[in-house]
Protein backbone atom coordinates (compact mmCIF):
# COMPACT_ATOMS: atom_id res chain seq x y z
CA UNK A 1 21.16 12.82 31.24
CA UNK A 2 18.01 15.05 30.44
CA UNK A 3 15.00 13.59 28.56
CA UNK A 4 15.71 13.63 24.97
CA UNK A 5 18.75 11.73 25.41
CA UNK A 6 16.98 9.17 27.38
CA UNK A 7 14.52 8.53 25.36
CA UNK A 8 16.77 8.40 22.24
CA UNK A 9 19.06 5.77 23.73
CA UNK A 10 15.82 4.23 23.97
CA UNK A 11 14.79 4.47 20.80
CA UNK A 12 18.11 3.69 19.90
CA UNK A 13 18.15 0.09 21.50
CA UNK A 14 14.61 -0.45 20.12
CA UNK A 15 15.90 -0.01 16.53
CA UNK A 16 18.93 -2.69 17.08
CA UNK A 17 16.49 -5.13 18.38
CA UNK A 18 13.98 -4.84 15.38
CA UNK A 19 17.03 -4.44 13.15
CA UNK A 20 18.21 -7.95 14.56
CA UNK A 21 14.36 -9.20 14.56
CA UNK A 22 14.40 -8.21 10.98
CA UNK A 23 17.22 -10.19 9.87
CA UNK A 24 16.11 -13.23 11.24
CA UNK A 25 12.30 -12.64 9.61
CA UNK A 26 12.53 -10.61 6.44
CA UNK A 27 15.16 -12.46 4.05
CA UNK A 28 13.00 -15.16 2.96
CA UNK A 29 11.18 -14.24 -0.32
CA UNK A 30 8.34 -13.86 -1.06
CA UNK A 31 6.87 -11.68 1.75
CA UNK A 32 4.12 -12.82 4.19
CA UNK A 33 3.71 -13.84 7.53
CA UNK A 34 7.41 -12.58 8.58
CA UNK A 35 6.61 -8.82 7.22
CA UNK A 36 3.42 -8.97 9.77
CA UNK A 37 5.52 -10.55 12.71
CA UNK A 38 8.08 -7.39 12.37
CA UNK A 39 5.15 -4.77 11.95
CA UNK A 40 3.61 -6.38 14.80
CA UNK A 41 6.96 -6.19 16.95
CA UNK A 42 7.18 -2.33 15.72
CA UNK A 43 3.93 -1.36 16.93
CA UNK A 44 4.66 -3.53 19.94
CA UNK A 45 8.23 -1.63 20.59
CA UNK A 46 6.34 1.50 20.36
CA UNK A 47 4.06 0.63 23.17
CA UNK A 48 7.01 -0.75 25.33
CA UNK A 49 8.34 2.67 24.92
CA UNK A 50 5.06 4.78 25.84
CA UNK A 51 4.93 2.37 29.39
CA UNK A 52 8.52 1.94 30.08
CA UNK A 53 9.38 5.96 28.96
CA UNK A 54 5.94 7.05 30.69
CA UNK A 55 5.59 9.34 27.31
CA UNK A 56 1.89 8.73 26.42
CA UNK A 57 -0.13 8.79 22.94
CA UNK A 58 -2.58 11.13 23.28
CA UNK A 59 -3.19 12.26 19.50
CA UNK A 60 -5.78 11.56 17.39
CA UNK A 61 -3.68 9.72 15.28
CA UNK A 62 -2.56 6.71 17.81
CA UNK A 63 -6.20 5.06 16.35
CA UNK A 64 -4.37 4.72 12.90
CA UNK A 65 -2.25 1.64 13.88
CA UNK A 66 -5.08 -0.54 13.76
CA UNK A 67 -5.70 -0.01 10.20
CA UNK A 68 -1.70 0.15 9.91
CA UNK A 69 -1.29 -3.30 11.15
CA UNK A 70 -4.71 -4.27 9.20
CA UNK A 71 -3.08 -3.69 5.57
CA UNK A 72 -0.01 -5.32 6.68
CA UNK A 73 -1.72 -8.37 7.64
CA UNK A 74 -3.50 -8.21 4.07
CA UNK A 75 0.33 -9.43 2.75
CA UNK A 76 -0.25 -12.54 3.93
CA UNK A 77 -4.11 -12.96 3.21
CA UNK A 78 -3.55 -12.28 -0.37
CA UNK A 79 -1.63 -13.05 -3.24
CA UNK A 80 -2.43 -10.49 -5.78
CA UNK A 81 -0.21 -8.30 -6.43
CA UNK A 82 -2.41 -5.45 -6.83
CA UNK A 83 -3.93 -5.66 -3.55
CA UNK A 84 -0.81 -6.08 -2.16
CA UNK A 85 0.66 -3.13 -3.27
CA UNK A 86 -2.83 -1.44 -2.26
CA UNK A 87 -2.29 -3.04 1.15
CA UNK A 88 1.35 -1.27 1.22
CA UNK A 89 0.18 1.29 0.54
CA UNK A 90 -2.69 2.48 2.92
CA UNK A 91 -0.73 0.39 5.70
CA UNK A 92 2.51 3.12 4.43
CA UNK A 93 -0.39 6.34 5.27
CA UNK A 94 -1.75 4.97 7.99
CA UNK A 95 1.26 4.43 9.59
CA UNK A 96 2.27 8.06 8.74
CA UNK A 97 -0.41 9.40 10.54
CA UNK A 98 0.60 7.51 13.25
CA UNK A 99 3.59 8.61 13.78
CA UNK A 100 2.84 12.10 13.10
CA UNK A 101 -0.23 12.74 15.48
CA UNK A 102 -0.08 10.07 17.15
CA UNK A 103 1.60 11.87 19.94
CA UNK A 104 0.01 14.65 19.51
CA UNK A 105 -2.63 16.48 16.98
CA UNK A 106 -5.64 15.98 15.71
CA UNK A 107 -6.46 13.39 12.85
CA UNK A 108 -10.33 14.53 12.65
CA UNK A 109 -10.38 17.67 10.80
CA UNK A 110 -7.45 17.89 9.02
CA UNK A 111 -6.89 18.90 5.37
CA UNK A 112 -6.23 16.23 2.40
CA UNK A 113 -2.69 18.33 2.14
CA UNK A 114 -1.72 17.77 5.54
CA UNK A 115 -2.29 14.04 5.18
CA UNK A 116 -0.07 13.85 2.42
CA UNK A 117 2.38 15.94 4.55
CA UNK A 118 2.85 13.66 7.05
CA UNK A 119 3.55 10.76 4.62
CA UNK A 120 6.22 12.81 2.73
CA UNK A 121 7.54 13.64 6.26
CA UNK A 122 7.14 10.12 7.70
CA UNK A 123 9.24 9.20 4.78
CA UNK A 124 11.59 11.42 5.38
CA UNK A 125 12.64 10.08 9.22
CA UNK A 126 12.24 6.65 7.51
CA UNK A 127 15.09 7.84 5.09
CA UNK A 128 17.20 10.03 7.65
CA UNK A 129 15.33 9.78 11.51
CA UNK A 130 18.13 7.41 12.60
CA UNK A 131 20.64 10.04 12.08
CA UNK A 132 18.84 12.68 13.24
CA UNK A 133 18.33 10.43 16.01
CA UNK A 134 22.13 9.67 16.56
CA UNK A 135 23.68 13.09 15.85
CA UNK A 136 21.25 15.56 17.07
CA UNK A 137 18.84 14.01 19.90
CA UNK A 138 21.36 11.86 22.11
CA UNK A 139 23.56 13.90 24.07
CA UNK A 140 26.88 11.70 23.65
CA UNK A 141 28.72 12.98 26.81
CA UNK A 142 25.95 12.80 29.41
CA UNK A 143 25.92 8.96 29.30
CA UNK A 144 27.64 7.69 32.34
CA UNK A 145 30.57 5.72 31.35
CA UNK A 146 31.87 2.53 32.64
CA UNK A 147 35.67 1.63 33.59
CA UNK A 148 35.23 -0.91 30.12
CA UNK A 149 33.75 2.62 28.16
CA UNK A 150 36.54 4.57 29.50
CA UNK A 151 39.56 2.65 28.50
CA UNK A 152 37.67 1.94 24.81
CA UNK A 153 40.26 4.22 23.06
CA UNK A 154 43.15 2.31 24.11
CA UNK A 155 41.62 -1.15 23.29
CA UNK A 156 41.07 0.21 20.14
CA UNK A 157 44.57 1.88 20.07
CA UNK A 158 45.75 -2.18 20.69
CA UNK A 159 43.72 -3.68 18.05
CA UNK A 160 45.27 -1.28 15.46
CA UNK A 161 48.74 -1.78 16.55
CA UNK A 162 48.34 -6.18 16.56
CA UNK A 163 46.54 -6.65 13.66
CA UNK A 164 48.80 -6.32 11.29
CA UNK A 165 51.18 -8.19 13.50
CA UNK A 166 49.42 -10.94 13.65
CA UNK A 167 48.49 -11.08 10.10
CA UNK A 168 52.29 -11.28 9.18
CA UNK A 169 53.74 -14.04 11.79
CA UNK A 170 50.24 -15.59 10.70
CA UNK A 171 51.05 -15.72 7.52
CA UNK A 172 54.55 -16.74 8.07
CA UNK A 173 53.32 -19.59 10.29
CA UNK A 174 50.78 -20.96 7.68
CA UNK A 175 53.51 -21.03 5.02
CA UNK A 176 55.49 -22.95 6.80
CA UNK A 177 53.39 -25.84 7.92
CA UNK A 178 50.34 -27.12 6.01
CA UNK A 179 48.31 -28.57 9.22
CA UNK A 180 48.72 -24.74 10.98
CA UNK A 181 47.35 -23.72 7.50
CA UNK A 182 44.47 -26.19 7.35
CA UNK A 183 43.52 -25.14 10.84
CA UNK A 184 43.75 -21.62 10.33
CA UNK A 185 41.62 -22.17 7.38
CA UNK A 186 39.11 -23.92 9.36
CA UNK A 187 38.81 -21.42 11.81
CA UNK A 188 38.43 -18.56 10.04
CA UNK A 189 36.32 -19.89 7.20
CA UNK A 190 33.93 -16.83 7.41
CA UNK A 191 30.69 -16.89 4.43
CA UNK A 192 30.91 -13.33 3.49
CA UNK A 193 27.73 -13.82 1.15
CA UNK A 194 25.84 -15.08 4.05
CA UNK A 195 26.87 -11.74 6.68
CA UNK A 196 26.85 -9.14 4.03
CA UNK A 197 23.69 -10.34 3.48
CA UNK A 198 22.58 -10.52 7.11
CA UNK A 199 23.88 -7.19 7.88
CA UNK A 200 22.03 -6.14 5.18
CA UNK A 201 18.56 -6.66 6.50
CA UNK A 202 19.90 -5.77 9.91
CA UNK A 203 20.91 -2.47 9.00
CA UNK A 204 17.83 -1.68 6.86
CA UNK A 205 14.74 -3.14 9.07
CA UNK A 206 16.53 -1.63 11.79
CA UNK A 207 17.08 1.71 10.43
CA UNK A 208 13.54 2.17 8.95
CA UNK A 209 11.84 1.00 12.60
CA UNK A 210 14.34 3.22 14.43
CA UNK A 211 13.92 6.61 12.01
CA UNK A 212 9.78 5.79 12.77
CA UNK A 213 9.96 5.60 16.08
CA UNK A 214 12.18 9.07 15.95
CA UNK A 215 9.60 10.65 14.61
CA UNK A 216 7.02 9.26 17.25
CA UNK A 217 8.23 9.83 19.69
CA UNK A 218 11.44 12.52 19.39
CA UNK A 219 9.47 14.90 17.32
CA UNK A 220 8.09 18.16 18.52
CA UNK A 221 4.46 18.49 18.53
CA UNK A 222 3.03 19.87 15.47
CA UNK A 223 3.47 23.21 14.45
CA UNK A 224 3.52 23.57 11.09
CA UNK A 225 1.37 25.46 9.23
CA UNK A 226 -2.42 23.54 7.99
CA UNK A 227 -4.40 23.64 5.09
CA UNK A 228 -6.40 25.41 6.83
CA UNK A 229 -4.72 28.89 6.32
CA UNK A 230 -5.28 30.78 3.31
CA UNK A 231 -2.88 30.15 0.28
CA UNK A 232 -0.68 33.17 -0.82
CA UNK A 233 -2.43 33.02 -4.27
CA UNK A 234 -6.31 33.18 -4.42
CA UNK A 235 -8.80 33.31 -7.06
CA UNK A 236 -11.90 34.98 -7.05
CA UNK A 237 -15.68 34.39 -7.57
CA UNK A 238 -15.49 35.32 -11.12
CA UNK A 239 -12.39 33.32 -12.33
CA UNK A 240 -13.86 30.38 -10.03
CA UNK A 241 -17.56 30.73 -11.51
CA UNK A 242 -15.85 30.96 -15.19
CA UNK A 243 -14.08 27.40 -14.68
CA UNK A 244 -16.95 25.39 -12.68
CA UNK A 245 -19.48 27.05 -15.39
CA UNK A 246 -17.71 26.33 -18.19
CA UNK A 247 -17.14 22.81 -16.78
CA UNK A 248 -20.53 22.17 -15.76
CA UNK A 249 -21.35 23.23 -19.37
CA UNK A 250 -18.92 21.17 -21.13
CA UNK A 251 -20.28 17.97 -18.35
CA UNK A 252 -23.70 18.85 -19.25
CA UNK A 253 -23.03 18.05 -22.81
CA UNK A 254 -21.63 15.25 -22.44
CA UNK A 255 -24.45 13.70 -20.12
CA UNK A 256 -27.34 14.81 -22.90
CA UNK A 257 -25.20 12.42 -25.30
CA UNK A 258 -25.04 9.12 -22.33
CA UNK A 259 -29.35 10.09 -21.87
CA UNK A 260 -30.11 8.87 -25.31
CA UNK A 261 -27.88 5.63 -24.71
CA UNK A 262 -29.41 5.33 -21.31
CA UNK A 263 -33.15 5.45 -22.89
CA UNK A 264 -32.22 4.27 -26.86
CA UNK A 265 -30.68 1.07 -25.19
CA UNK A 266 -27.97 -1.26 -27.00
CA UNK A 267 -30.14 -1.25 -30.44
CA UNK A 268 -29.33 2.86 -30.54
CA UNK A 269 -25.35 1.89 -29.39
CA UNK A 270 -25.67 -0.30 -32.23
CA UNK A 271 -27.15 2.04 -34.96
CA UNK A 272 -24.98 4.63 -34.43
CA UNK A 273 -22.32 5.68 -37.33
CA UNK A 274 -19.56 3.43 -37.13
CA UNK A 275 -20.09 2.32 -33.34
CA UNK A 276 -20.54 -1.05 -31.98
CA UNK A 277 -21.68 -2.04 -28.18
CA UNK A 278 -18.26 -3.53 -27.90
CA UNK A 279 -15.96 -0.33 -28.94
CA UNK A 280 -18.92 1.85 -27.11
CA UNK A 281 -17.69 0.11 -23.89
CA UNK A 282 -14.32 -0.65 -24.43
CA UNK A 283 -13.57 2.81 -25.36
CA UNK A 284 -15.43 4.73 -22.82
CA UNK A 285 -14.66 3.10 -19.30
CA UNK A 286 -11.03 4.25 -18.14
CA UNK A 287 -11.95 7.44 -19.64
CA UNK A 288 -14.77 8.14 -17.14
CA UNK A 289 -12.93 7.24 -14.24
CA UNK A 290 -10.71 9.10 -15.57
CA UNK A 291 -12.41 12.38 -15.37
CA UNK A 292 -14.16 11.42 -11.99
CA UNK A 293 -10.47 11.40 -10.61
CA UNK A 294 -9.31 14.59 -12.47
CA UNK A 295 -12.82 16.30 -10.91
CA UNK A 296 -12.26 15.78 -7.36
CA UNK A 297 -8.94 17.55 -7.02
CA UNK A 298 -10.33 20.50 -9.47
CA UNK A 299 -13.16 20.88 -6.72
CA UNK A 300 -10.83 20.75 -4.16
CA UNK A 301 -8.22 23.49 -5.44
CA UNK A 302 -10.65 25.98 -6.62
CA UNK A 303 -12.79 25.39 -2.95
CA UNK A 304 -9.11 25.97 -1.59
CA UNK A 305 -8.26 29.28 -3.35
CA UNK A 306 -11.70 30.54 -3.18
CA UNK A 307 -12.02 30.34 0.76
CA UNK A 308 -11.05 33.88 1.93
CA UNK A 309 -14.31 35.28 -0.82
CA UNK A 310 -17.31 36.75 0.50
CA UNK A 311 -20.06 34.33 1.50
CA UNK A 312 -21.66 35.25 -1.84
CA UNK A 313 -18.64 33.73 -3.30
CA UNK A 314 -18.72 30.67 -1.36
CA UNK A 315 -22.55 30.42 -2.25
CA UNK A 316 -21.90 30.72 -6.07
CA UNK A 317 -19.14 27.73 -5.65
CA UNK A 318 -21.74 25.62 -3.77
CA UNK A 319 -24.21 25.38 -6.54
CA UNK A 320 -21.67 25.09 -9.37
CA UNK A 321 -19.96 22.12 -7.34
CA UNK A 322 -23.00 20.97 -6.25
CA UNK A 323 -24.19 21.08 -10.24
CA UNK A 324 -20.62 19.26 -11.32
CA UNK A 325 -21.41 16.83 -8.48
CA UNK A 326 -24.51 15.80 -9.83
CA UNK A 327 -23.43 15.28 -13.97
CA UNK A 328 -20.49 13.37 -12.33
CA UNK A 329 -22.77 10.90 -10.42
CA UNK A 330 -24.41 10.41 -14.09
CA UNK A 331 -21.17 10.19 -16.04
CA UNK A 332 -20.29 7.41 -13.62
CA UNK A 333 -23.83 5.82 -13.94
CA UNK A 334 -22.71 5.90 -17.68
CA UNK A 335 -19.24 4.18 -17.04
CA UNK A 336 -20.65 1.34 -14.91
CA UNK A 337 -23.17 0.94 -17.59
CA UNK A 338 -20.38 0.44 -20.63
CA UNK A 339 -18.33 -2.07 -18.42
CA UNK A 340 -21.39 -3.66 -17.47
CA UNK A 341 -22.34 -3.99 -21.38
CA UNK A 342 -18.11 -5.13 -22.16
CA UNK A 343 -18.31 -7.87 -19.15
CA UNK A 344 -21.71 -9.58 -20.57
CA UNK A 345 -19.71 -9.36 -24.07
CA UNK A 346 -15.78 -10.15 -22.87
CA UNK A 347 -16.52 -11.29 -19.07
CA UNK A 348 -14.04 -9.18 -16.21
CA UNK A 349 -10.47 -8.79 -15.81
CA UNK A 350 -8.42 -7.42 -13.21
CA UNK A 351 -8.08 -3.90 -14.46
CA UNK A 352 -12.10 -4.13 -14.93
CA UNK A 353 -12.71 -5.20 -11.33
CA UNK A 354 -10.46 -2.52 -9.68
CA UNK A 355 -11.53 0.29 -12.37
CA UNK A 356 -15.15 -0.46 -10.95
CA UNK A 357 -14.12 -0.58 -7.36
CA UNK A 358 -12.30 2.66 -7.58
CA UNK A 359 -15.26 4.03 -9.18
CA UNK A 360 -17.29 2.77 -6.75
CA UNK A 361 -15.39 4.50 -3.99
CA UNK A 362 -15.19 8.01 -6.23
CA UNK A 363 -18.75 7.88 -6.13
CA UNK A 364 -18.37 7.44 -1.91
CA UNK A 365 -15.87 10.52 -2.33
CA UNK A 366 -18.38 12.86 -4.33
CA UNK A 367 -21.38 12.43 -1.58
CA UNK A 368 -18.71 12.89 1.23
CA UNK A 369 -17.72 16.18 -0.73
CA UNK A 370 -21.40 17.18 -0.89
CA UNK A 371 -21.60 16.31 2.79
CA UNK A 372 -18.76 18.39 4.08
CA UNK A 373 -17.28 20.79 2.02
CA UNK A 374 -19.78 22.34 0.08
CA UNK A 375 -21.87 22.88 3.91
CA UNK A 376 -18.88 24.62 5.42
CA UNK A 377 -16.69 21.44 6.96
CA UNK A 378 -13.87 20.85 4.98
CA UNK A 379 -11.84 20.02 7.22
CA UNK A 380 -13.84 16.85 7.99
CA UNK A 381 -13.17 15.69 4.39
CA UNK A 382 -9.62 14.00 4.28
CA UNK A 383 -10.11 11.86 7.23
CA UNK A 384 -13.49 10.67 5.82
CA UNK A 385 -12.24 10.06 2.35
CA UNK A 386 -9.50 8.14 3.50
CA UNK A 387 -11.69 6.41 6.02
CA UNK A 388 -13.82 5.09 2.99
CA UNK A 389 -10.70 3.74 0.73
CA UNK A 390 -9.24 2.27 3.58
CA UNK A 391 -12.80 0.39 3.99
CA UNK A 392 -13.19 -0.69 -0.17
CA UNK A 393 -9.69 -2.06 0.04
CA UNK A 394 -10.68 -3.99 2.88
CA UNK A 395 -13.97 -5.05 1.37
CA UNK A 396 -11.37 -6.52 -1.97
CA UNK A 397 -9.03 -8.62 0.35
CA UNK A 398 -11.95 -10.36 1.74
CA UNK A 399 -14.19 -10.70 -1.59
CA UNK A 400 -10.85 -12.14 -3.36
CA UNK A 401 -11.53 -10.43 -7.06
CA UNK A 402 -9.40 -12.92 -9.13
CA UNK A 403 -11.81 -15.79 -7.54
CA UNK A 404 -14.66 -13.56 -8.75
CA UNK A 405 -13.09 -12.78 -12.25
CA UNK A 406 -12.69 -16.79 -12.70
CA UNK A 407 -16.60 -17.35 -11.40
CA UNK A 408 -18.31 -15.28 -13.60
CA UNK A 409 -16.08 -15.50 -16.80
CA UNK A 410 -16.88 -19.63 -16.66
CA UNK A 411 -20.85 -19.18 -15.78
CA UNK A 412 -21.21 -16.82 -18.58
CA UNK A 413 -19.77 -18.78 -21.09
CA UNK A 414 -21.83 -18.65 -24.66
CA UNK A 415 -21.86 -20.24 -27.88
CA UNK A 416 -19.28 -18.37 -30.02
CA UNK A 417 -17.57 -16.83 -27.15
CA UNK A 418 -13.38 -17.87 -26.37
CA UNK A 419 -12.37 -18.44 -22.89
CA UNK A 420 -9.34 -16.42 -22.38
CA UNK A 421 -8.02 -19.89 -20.07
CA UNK A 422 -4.32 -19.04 -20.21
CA UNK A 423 -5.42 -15.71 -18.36
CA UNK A 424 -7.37 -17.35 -16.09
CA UNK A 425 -4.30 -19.65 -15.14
CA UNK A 426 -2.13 -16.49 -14.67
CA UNK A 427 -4.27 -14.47 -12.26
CA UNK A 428 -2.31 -16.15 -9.32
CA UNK A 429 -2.90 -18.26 -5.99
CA UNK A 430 -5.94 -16.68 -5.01
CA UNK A 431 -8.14 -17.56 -8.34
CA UNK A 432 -6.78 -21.25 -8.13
CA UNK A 433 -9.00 -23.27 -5.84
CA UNK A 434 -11.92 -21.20 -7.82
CA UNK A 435 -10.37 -22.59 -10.88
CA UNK A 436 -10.07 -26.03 -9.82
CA UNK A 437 -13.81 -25.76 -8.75
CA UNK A 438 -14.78 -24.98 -12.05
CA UNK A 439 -13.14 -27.33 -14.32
CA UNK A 440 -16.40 -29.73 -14.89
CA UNK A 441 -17.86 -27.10 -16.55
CA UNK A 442 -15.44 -26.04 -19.08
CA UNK A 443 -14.93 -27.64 -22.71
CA UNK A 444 -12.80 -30.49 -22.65
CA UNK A 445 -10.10 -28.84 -24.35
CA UNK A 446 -9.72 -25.83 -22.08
CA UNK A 447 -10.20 -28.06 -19.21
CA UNK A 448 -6.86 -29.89 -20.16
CA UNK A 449 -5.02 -26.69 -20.82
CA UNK A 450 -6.32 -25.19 -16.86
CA UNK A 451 -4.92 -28.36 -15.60
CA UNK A 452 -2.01 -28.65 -17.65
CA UNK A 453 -1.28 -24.66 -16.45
CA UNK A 454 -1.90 -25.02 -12.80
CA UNK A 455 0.42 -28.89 -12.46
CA UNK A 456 3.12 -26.42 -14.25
CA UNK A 457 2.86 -23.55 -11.68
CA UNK A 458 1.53 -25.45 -8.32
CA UNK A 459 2.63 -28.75 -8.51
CA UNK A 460 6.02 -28.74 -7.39
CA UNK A 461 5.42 -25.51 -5.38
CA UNK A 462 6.41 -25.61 -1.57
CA UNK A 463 6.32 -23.36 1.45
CA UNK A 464 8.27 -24.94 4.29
CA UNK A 465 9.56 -21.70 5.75
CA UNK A 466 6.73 -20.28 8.12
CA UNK A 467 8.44 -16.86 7.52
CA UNK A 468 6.96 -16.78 3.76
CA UNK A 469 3.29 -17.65 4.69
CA UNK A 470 0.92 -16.80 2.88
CA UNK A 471 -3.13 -17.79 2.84
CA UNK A 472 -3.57 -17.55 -1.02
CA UNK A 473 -0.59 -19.70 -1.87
CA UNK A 474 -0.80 -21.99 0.65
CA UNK A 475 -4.66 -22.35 -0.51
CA UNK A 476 -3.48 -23.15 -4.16
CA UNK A 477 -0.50 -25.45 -3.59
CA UNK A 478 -3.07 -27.63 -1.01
CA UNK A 479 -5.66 -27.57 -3.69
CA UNK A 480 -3.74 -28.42 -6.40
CA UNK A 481 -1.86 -31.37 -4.03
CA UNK A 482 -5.66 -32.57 -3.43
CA UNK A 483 -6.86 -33.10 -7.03
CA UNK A 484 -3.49 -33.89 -8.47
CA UNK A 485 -4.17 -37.36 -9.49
CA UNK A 486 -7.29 -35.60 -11.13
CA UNK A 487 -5.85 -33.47 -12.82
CA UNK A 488 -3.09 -35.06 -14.39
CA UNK A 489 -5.85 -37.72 -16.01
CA UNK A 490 -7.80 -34.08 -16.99
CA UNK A 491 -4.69 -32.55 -18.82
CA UNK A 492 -3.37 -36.14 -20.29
CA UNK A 493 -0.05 -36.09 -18.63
């Protein structure tokens, strides 16, 4: 058999045992430890392969299963949902990569477009690589065939022509004697629920490992076409200096208004026309971040249709970028400074801490842009960027933000101000030995309703299947066993 059939009934045999290593891992819910054990096994298939199939990684994307099996690990580190999904998601990229230059290409200086290319495409053999795999790659007929192969078709043939046969004497049989019935019964009591189900998570786990490893290793080396060449449709200098211009213009105006904030202070907030320090923050935040996520991909796109101008073209984009670049860094100044006014006012909130994170990274983005693209290197710029969000998600799994939200809600707790407790009892496993922690120093009435809220949800939770692991809820149900007794006498029960 030539290579590509090799290697496919290799890939092939791979996919049934992760399909059956799946079905044993992945039923129990909620995900944790057993979704790390199969990613583990994947990436560990995949190396099996490149020894046993002497096919070796040599693209620069091989590097990206570390962070791959990073973000999977981060489902069982933490329970909030949010950074779970986060965790999904870069772990869904990085493993894209992977498997599309991780054979071969280059994962250094490539374009933001090709990135997002190979996830689309990584998706796509996720979705259909198994029968690509089994229609296309394996040559069926050069497999040598065994006497037992040979004769299949007439085994088969057999099994068509006795079934039915022995359903009807079988029948007849069990009708006519209720202990052959009973036994029959017995025998063949099969739980449908219980193998549809199993054959479910079989099919599926093994499927999705078997379409990635297809596109490891069964995929021709890249070809396609990059960012890098010039798009069909370009603008030029003038149509690109009329948007950034006009932009910078329009930015500009804006940042004159946040100056007089930034020097008037809250008592100017405060005296201006129908505008208090609360709506002044409230109002503004999600905006800004909005517009620092709208700016990057207008920078991008214009730098991208403007790259086959004259170097007097590329010079004029350079200083309007550079200008936008510079009233965005102030715009976010202004954004941290409303949520930093709202959080002395309302304390944080999920949405608050992971507005201000992504923020923070934007901010990472911007100087990365100045770095690279607007000196000539743009393709240095994707890998970079996603370099730097893979590093602030990382930083959030291990700084635990609903802990933090629960911290510095109770210290800054102020005459006249209501502690949202019922939210603080909802954030989930991770905020509850923080809560727990922190109950001496709330009012006796919201102490009893914290306790009262985390007996309802933790008391009677258990984990006994190692398959559903997970640090953050195995850290609140232990905390919450611990001060039981305590907490019962807290909430009055």
């Amino acid at each position: 058999m030539n290579d590509r059939t090799r290697i496919g009934i290799a890939v092939l045999l791979a996919a049934l045992a992760l399909g059956a290593l799946g079905m044993a891992l992945l039923q129990p819910v909620p995900l944790g430890l057993n979704l790390v054990v199969w990613s583990f096994a994947l990436f560990a298939a995949i190396g099996f392969l490149c020894k046993r199939l002497r096919v070796p990684l040599d693209g620069g994307g091989r590097w990206m299963a570390l962070p791959a099996l990073a973000f999977t690990a981060g489902i069982a580190w933490t329970s909030s949902p949010f950074l779970q999904a986060m965790d999904v998601f870069a772990a869904v990229v990085a493993i894209a990569v992977f498997a599309m230059r991780g054979k071969a290409g280059q994962a250094k200086v490539v374009g933001v477009l090709a990135f997002a290319t190979d996830t689309l495409v990584t998706g796509l053999y996720a979705i259909a690589g198994m029968l690509f795999l089994t229609v296309s790659h394996i040559q069926w007929p050069q497999i040598p065939r065994s006497n037992t192969v040979k004769h299949m078709g007439s085994i088969l043939r057999g099994l068509v022509i006795v079934l039915p046969l022995l359903l009807i004497f079988g029948g007849l049989f069990m009708a006519a004697d209720a202990v052959f019935e009973h036994l029959v019964q017995k025998i063949f009591r099969i739980p449908l629920d219980s193998i549809v189900q199993d054959g479910f998570y079989f099919f599926w786990s093994g499927w999705v490992a078997g379409g990635l490893i297809t596109a490891v290793f069964l995929r021709d080396p890249a070809k396609e076409a990059e960012e890098d060449r010039f798009p069909k449709v370009a603008l030029g200098p003038i149509e690109v200096g009329m948007v950034l211009g006009l932009l910078d213009i329009l930015f500009l105006a804006f940042v004159m208004v946040q100056i007089s904030y930034f020097f008037g202070g809250q008592r100017h907030v405060i005296e201006t026309a129908g505008l208090t320090s609360a709506n002044y923050a409230r109002r503004g935040f999600f905006e800004l971040v909005t517009v620092g996520a709208l700016a990057l991909p207008v920078l991008l796109i214009l730098h991208w249709l403007l790259r086959s101008a004259s170097s007097g073209g590329q010079r004029l984009f350079q200083i309007l970028a550079g200008t936008q670049v510079v009233l965005l860094f102030v715009i976010m100044a202004s954004a941290i400074n409303r949520m930093r006014l709202y959080q002395v006012g309302y304390g944080l909130s999920e949405e608050r801490v992971y507005a201000t994170a992504f923020m923070g990274w934007l901010a990472i983005v911007f100087l990365w842009f100045s770095i690279t693209v607007l000196r000539g290197h743009r393709d240095r710029f994707a890998l970079g960027a996603l370099v730097s969000g893979f590093a602030v998600l990382t930083i959030l799994n291990f700084t635990n933000p609903d802990a933090l939200i629960v911290r510095n809600n109770v210290t800054n707790i102020r005459p006249g101000r209501v502690l949202d407790v019922p939210y603080l009892v909802q954030l989930g496993a991770d905020a509850v030995p923080a809560l727990v922690e922190a109950l001496p120093r709330l009012a006796p009435a919201d102490r009893a309703q914290a306790a009262r809220g985390l007996l309802d949800r933790w008391e009677g939770v258990r984990n006994p299947d190692w398959r559903t692991w997970n640090r953050g809820r195995s850290r609140a149900w232990r905390t919450v066993h611990e001060h039981r007794d305590a907490l019962r006498r807290v909430s009055g029960l």
